[in-house]
Protein backbone atom coordinates (compact mmCIF):
# COMPACT_ATOMS: atom_id res chain seq x y z
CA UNK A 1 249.26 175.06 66.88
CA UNK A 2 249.05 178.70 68.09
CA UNK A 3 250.69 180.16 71.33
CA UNK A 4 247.13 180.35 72.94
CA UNK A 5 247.41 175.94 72.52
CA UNK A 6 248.19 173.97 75.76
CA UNK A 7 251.38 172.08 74.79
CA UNK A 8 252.51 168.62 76.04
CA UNK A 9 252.18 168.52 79.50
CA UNK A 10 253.64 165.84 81.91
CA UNK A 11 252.40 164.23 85.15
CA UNK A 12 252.36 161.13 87.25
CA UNK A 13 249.73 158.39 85.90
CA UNK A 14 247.03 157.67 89.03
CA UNK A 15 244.47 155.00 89.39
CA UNK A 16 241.67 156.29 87.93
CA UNK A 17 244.10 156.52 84.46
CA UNK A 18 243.79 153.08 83.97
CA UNK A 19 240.86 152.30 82.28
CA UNK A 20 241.97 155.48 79.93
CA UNK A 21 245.52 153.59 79.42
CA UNK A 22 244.79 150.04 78.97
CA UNK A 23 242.42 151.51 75.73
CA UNK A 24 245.08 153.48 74.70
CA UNK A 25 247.81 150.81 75.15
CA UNK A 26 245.16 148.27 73.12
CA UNK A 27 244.89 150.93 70.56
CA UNK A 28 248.52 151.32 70.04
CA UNK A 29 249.96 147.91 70.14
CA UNK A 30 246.95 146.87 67.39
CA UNK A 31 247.56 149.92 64.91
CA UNK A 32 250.95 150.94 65.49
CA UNK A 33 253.05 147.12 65.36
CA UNK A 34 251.03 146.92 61.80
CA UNK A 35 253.89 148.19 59.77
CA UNK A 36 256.68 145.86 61.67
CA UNK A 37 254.35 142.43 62.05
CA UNK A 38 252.34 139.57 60.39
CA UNK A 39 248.34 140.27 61.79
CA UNK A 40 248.79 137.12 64.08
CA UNK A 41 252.37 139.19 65.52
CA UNK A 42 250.20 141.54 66.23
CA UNK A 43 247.60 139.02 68.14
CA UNK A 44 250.28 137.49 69.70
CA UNK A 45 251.90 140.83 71.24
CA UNK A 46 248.76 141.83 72.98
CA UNK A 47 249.81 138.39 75.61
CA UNK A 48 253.06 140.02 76.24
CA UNK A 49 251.78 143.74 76.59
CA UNK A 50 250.11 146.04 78.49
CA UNK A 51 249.46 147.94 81.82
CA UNK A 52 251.24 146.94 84.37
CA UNK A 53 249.90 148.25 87.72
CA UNK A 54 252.86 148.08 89.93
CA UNK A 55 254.64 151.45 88.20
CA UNK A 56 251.21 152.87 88.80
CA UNK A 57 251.59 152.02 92.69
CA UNK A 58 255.28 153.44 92.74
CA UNK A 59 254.78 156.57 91.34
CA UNK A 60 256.81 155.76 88.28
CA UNK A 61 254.56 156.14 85.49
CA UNK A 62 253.81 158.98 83.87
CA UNK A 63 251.26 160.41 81.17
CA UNK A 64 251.68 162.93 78.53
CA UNK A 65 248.44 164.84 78.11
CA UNK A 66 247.84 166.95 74.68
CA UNK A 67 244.98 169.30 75.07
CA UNK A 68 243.59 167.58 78.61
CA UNK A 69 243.90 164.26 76.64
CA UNK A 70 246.12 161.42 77.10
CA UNK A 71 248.31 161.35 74.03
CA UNK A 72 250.54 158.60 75.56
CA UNK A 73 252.17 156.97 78.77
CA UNK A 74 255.54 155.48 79.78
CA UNK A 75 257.38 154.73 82.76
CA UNK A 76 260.38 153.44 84.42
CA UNK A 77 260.80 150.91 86.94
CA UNK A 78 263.31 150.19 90.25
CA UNK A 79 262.01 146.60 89.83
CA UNK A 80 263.62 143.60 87.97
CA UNK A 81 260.82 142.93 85.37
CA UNK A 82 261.87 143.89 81.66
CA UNK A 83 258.52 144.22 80.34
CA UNK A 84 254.88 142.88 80.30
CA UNK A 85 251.98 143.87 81.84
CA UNK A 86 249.91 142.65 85.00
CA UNK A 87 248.96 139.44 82.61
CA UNK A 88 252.26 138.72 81.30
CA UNK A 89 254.94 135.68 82.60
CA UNK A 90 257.87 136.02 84.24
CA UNK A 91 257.41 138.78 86.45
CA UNK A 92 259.93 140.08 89.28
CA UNK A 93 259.22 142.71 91.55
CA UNK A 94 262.87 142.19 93.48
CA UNK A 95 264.23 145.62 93.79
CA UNK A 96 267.40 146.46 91.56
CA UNK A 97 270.21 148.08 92.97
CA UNK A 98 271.31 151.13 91.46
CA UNK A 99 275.08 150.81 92.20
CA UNK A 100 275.11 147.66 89.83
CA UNK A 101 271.87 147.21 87.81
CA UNK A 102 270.54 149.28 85.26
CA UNK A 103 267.00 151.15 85.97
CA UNK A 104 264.03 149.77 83.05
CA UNK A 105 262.37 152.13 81.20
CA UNK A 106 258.68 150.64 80.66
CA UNK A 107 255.55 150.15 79.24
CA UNK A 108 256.21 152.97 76.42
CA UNK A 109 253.08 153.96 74.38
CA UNK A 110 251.50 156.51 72.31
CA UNK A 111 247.70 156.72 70.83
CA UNK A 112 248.18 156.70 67.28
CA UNK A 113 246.58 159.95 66.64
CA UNK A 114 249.36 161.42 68.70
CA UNK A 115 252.22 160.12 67.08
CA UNK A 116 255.49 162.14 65.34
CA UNK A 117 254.43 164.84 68.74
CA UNK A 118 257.21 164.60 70.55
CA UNK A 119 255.37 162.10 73.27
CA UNK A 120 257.90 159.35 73.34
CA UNK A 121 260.34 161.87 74.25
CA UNK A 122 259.08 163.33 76.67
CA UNK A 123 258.00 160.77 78.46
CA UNK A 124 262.19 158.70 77.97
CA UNK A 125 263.18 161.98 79.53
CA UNK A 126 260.94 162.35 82.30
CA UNK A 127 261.81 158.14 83.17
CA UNK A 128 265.89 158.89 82.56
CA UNK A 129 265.99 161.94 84.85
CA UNK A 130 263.48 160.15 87.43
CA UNK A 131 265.87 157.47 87.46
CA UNK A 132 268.91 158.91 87.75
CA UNK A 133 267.59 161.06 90.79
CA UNK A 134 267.26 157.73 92.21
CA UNK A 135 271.19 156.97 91.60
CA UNK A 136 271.04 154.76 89.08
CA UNK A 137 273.83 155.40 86.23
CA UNK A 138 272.03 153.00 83.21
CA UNK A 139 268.63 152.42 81.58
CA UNK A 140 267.67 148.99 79.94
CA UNK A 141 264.42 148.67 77.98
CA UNK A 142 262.81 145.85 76.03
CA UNK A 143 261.84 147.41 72.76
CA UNK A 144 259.05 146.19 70.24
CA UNK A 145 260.18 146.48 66.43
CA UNK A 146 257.78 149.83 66.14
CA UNK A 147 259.62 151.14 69.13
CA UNK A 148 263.67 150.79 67.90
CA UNK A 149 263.88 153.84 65.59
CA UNK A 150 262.82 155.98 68.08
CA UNK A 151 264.85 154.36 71.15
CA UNK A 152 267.99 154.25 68.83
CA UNK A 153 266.93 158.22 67.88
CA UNK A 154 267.07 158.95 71.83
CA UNK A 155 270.81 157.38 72.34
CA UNK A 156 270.03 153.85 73.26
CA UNK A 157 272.11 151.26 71.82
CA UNK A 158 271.37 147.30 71.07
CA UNK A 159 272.22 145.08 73.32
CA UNK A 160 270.23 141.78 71.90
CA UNK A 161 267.54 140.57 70.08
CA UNK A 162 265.54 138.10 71.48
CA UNK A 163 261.78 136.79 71.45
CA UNK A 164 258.89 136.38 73.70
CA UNK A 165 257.27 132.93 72.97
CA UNK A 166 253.69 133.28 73.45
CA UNK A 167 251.02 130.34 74.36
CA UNK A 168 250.37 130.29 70.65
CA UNK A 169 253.69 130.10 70.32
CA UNK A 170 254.62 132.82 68.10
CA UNK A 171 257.91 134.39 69.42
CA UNK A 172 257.37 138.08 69.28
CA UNK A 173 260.53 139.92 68.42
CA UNK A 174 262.34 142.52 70.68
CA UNK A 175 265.51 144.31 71.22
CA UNK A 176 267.02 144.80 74.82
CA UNK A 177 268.25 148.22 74.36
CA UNK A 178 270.40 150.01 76.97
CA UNK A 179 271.99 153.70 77.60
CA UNK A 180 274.25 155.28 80.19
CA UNK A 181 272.66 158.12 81.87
């Protein structure tokens, strides 16, 4: 890349992103969870995955555009849901309190021709320094298997492993990773 390039740039994710994100989100959970799942893992994570609207609606999501294109999204949340998208069980939108609970960081993805960019980065950043503007002192994320190295890369630590049972019931591995901000 030359100085003359646009790099990375950073904004808020809007409305008319989503039919842009849910492509890019279907893009990266079937390419990118290759290398850490069975095919039917793969399947089975798209049930437990995707866009969830709500960080959309509270100004919480953001997009990482390379060259005026969307290389990747992520957000963080105020709201008790882990993970999952709009489809997905289990969903709480009870606000967290920042003097006790720990901000989630959410819905973390990058198109796989943007990878090894720096995306994922920027985006756990933006999301950390968002949320502790808002007073909150800790982050807590589920993480799929193709997210740990970089999470762990970024300072966040295990917490637990656990699994997502889907209705085929395949349990879909993650790790609840946390960090102090």
């Amino acid at each position: 890349m030359n100085s003359s390039e646009p790099a990375l740039t950073l904004r808020l994710a809007h409305a008319d992103d989503m039919p842009v994100l849910s492509a890019l989100m279907d893009r990266a959970i079937g390419e990118l969870l290759q290398d850490f799942l069975p095919p039917e893992g793969v399947k089975a994570s798209f049930e437990i995955m995707g866009l969830d609207t709500q960080l959309i609606a509270d100004g919480t999501y953001f997009v990482v555009e390379d060259a005026g294109e969307i290389a990747g999204c992520g957000g963080w949340s105020r709201r008790a849901t882990l993970f999952g998208g709009d489809h997905s069980a289990g969903r709480d939108a009870a606000l967290l309190d920042p003097k006790v609970d720990a901000a989630r960081v959410r819905a973390m993805y990058t198109h796989p021709d943007h990878t090894r960019k720096g995306v994922g980065r920027m985006v756990l950043d933006a999301c950390e320094a968002a949320a502790r503007a808002e007073g909150f002192a800790r982050v807590e994320m589920a993480a799929t298997m193709g997210g740990v190295p970089l999470y762990r890369a970024c300072g966040y630590h295990d917490i637990e492993p656990f699994e997502a049972v889907t209705s085929t019931g395949y349990r879909v591995p993650l790790v609840r990773m946390g960090k102090g901000l």
